[in-house]
Protein backbone atom coordinates (compact mmCIF):
# COMPACT_ATOMS: atom_id res chain seq x y z
CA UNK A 1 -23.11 -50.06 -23.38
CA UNK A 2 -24.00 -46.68 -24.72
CA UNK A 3 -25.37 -43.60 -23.01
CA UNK A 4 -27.74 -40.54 -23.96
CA UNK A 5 -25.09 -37.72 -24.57
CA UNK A 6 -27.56 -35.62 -22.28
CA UNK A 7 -27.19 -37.90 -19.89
CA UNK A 8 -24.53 -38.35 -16.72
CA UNK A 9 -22.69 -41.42 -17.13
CA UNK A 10 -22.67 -43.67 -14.35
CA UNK A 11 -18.79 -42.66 -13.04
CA UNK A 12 -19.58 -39.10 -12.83
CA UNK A 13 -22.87 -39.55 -10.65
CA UNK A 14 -21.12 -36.86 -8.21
CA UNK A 15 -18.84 -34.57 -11.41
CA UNK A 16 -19.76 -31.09 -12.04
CA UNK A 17 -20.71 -30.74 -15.54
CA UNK A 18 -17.36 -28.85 -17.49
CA UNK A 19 -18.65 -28.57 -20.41
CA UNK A 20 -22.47 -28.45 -22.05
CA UNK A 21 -23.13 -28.10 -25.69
CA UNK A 22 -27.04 -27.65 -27.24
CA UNK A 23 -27.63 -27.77 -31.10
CA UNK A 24 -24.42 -26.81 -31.85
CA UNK A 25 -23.41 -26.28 -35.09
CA UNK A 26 -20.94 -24.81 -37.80
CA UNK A 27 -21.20 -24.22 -41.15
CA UNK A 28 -17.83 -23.06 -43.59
CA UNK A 29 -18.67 -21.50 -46.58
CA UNK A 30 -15.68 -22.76 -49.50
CA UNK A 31 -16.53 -20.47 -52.69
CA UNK A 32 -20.31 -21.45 -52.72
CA UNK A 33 -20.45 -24.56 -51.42
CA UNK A 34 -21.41 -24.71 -47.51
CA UNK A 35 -19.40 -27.34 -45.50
CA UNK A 36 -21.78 -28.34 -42.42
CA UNK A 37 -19.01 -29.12 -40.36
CA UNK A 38 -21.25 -29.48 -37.14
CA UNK A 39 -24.72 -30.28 -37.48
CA UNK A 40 -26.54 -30.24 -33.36
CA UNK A 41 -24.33 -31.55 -30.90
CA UNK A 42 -25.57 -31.92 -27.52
CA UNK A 43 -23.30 -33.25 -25.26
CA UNK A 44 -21.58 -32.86 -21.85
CA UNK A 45 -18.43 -33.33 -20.48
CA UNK A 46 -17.97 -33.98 -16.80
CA UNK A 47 -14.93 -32.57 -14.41
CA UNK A 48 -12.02 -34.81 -13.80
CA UNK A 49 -13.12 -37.60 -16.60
CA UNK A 50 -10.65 -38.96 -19.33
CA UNK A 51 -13.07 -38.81 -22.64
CA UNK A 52 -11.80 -40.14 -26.23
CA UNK A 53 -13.66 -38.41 -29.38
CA UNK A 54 -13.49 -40.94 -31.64
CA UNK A 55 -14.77 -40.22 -35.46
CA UNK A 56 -13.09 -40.49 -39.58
CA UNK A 57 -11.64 -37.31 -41.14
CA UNK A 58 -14.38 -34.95 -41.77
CA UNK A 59 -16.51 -36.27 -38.43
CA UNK A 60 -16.78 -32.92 -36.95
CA UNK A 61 -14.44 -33.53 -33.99
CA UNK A 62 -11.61 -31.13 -34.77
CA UNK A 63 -14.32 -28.48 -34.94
CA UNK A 64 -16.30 -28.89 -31.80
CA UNK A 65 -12.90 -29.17 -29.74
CA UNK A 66 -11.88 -25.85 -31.26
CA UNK A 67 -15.23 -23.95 -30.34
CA UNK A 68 -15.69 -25.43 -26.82
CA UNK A 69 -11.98 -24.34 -26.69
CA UNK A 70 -12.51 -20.90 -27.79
CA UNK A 71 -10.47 -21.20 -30.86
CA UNK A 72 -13.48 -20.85 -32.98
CA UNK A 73 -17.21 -19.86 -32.77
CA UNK A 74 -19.94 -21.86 -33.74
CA UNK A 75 -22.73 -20.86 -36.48
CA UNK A 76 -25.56 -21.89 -34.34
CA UNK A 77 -26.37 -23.35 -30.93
CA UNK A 78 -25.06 -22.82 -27.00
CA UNK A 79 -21.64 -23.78 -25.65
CA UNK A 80 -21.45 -23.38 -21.73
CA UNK A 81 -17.99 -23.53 -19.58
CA UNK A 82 -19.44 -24.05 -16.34
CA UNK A 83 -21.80 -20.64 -15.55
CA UNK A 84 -19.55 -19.00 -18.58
CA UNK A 85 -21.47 -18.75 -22.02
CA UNK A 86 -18.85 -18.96 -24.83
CA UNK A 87 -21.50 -18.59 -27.65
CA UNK A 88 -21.39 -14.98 -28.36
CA UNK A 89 -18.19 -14.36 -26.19
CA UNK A 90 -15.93 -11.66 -27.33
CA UNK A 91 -12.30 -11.74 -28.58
CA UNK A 92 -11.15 -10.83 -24.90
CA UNK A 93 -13.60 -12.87 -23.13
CA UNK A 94 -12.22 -16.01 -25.05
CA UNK A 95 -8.48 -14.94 -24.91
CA UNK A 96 -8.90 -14.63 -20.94
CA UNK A 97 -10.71 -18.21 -20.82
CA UNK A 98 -8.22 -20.06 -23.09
CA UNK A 99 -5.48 -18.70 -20.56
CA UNK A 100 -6.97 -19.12 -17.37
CA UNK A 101 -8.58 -22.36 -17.82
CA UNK A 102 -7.77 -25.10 -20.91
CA UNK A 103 -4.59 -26.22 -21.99
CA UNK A 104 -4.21 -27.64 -25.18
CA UNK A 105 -1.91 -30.32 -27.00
CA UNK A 106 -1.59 -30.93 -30.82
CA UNK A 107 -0.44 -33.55 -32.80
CA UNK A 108 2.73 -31.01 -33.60
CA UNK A 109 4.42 -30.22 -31.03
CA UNK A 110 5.44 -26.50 -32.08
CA UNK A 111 7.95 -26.00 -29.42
CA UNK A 112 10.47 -23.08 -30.19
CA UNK A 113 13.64 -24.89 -31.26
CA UNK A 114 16.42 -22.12 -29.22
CA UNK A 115 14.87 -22.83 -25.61
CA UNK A 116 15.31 -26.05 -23.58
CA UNK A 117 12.38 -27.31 -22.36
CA UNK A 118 12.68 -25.58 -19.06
CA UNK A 119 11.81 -22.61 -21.02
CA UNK A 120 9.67 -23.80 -23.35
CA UNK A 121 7.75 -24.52 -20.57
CA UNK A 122 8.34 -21.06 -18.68
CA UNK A 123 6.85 -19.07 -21.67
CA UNK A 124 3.03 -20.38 -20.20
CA UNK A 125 3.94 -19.76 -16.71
CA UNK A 126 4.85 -16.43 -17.02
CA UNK A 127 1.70 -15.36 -18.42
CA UNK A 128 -0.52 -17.88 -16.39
CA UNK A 129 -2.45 -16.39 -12.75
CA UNK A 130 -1.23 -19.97 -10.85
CA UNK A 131 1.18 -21.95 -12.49
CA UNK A 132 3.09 -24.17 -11.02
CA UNK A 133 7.10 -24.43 -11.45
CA UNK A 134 8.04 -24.98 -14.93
CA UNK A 135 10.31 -28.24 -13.02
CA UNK A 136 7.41 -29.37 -11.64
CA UNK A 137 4.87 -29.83 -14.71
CA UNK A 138 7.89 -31.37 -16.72
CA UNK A 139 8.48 -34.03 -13.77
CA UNK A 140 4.85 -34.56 -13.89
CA UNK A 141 5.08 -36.23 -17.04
CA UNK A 142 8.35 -37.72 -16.72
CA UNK A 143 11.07 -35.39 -18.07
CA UNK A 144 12.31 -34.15 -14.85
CA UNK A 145 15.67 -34.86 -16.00
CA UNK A 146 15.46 -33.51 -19.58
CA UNK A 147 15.29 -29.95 -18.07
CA UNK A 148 17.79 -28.48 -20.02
CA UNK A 149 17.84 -30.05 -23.22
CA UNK A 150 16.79 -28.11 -26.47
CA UNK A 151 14.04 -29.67 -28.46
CA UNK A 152 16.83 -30.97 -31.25
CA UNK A 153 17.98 -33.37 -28.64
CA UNK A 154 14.35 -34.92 -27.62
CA UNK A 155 12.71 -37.76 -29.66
CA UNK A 156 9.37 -37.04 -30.60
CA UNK A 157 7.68 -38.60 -27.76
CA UNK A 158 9.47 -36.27 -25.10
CA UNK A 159 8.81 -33.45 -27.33
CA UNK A 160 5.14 -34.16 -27.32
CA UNK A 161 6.10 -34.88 -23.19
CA UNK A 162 7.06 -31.31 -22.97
CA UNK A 163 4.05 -29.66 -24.96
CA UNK A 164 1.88 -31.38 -22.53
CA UNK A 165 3.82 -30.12 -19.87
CA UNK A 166 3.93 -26.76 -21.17
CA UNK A 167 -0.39 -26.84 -21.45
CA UNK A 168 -0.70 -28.43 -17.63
CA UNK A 169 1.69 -25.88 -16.19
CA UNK A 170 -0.92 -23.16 -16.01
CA UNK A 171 -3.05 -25.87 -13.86
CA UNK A 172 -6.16 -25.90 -16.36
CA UNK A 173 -9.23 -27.54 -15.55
CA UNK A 174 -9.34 -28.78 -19.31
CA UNK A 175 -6.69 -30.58 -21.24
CA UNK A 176 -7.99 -30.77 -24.64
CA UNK A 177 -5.70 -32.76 -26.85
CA UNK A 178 -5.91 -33.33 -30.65
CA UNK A 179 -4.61 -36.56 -32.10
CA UNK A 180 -1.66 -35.90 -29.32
CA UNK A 181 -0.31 -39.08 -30.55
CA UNK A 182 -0.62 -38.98 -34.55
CA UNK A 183 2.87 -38.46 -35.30
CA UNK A 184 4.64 -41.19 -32.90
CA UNK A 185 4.71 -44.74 -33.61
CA UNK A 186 2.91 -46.56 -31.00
CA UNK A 187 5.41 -47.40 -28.41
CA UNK A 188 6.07 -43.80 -28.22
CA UNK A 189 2.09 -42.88 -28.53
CA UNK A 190 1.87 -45.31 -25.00
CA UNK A 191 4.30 -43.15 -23.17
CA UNK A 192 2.33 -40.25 -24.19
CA UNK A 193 -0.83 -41.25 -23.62
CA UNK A 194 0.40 -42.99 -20.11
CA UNK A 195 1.49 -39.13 -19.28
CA UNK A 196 -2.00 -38.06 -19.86
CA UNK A 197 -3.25 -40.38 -17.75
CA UNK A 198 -0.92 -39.58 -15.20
CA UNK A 199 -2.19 -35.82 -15.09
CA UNK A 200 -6.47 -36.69 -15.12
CA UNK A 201 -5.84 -38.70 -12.19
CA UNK A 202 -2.96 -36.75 -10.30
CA UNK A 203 -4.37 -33.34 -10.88
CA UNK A 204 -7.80 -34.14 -11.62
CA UNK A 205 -7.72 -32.12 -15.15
CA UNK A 206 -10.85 -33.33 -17.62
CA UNK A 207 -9.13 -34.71 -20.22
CA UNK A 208 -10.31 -35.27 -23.91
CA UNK A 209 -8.50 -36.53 -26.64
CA UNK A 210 -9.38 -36.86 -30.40
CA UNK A 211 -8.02 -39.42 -32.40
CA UNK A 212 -9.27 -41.84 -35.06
CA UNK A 213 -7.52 -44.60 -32.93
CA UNK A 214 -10.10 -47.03 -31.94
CA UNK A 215 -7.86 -48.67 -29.17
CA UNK A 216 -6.98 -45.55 -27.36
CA UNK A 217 -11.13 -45.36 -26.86
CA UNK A 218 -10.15 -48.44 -24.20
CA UNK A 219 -8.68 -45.81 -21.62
CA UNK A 220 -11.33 -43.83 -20.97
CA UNK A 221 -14.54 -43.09 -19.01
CA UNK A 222 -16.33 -42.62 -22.18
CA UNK A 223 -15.93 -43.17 -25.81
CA UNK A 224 -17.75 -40.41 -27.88
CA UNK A 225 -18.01 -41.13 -31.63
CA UNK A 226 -18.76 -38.40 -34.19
CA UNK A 227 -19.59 -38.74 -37.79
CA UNK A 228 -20.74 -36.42 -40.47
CA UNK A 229 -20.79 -33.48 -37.51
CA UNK A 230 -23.57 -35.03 -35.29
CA UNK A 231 -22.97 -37.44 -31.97
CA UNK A 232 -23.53 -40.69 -33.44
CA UNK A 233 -23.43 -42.61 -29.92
CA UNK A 234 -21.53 -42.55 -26.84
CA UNK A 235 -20.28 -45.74 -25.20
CA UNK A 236 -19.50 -45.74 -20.94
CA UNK A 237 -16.56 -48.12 -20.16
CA UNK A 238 -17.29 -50.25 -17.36
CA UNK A 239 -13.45 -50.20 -16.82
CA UNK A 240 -10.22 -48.28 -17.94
CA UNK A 241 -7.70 -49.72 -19.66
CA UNK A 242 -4.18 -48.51 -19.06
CA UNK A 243 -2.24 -47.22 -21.98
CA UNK A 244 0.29 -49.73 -21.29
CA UNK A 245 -2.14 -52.81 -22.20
CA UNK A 246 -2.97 -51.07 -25.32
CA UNK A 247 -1.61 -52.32 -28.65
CA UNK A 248 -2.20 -51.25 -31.97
């Protein structure tokens, strides 16, 4: 089943539209050859929904999660957050929206090595307006007894635990998450993705994760699929999958 990306999908008949993209695109210039690494995305993303960007190396994805991020500015087109342009946003007006309202999670985890998690953790809260108790986001995604341990003494997957932990604990509307589970090995990548899961539905955070793993697409509301920097199709699942069903 696929979907107009312009279009509401079915299971967000009564979602507020997060995010809205129109001809969006951006160009890099590398000596003098221009790389066109979006070329007119229109899309939306709805509040509360679990979306998987799906798309090869090169597909644009990266890109259009760092602009409607704020990380990076497009060459052309509208990005909306709600009633908040981001197009021709300034520095401060994107610093104040990347703190107040996405968290984001990488496919390193780039936590600082001489804190424990608690304070790993701690660093977002104290600069966030409502964040909740650095315990709480780490028992939100399962660590609630890793408190205290320093990164050197977590495997990978509870490091990645704790970087998603660290972007919830500001309570962000958006958790945008890029290839969050590229450097685990797939039993590990479950328990991550499970913890994702586990904070759309229990704080009802939109959610959307790139990857170029077809089978985490199975988890989510919606499946979109980029290549060469344009919305190739989007597919509605009539059902979730939960990570733990997933095997690749």
């Amino acid at each position: 089943m696929t979907a107009d990306p312009a279009k509401r999908p079915e299971g967000s008949r009564n979602r507020d539209v997060v995010f809205e993209t129109r001809g969006l695109t951006k160009t890099y210039l590398m000596g003098d050859v221009e790389i066109h690494a979006l070329q007119g995305v229109d899309l939306k993303l709805y509040a509360g929904e679990l979306v998987v960007m799906l798309g090869a190396s090169g597909s644009g994805k990266s890109t259009l999660l760092n602009i409607m991020g704020g990380l990076d500015t497009a060459s052309s087109g509208t990005v909306r957050y709600r009633d908040q342009e981001l197009t021709n946003a300034s520095d401060k007006a994107l610093t104040l929206f990347r703190r107040d309202h996405v968290g984001f999670v990488f496919q390193f985890y780039n936590l600082i090595a001489s804190l424990t998690a608690r304070e790993n953790v701690a660093i977002v809260t104290e600069i966030s307006r409502d964040p909740m108790l650095p315990e709480e986001a780490l028992a939100l995604v399962g660590l609630k007894e890793r408190l205290d341990h320093f990164p050197a003494q977590l495997s990978g997957g509870e490091q990645q635990r704790v970087a998603i932990a660290r972007a919830i604990a500001k309570q962000p509307a958006v958790l945008l998450c890029d290839e969050p589970t590229g450097a685990l090995d797939s039993k590990t990548g479950i328990q991550v993705l499970e913890a994702l899961e586990h904070i759309n539905e229990a704080m009802d955070t939109t959610v959307a994760i790139i990857t170029h793993n077809e089978v985490i697409g199975e988890m989510a509301d919606r499946v979109i699929r980029l290549r060469d920097g344009r919305v190739e199709n989007i597919h509605v699942n009539d059902k979730r999958r939960p990570p733990g069903e997933l095997r690749w």
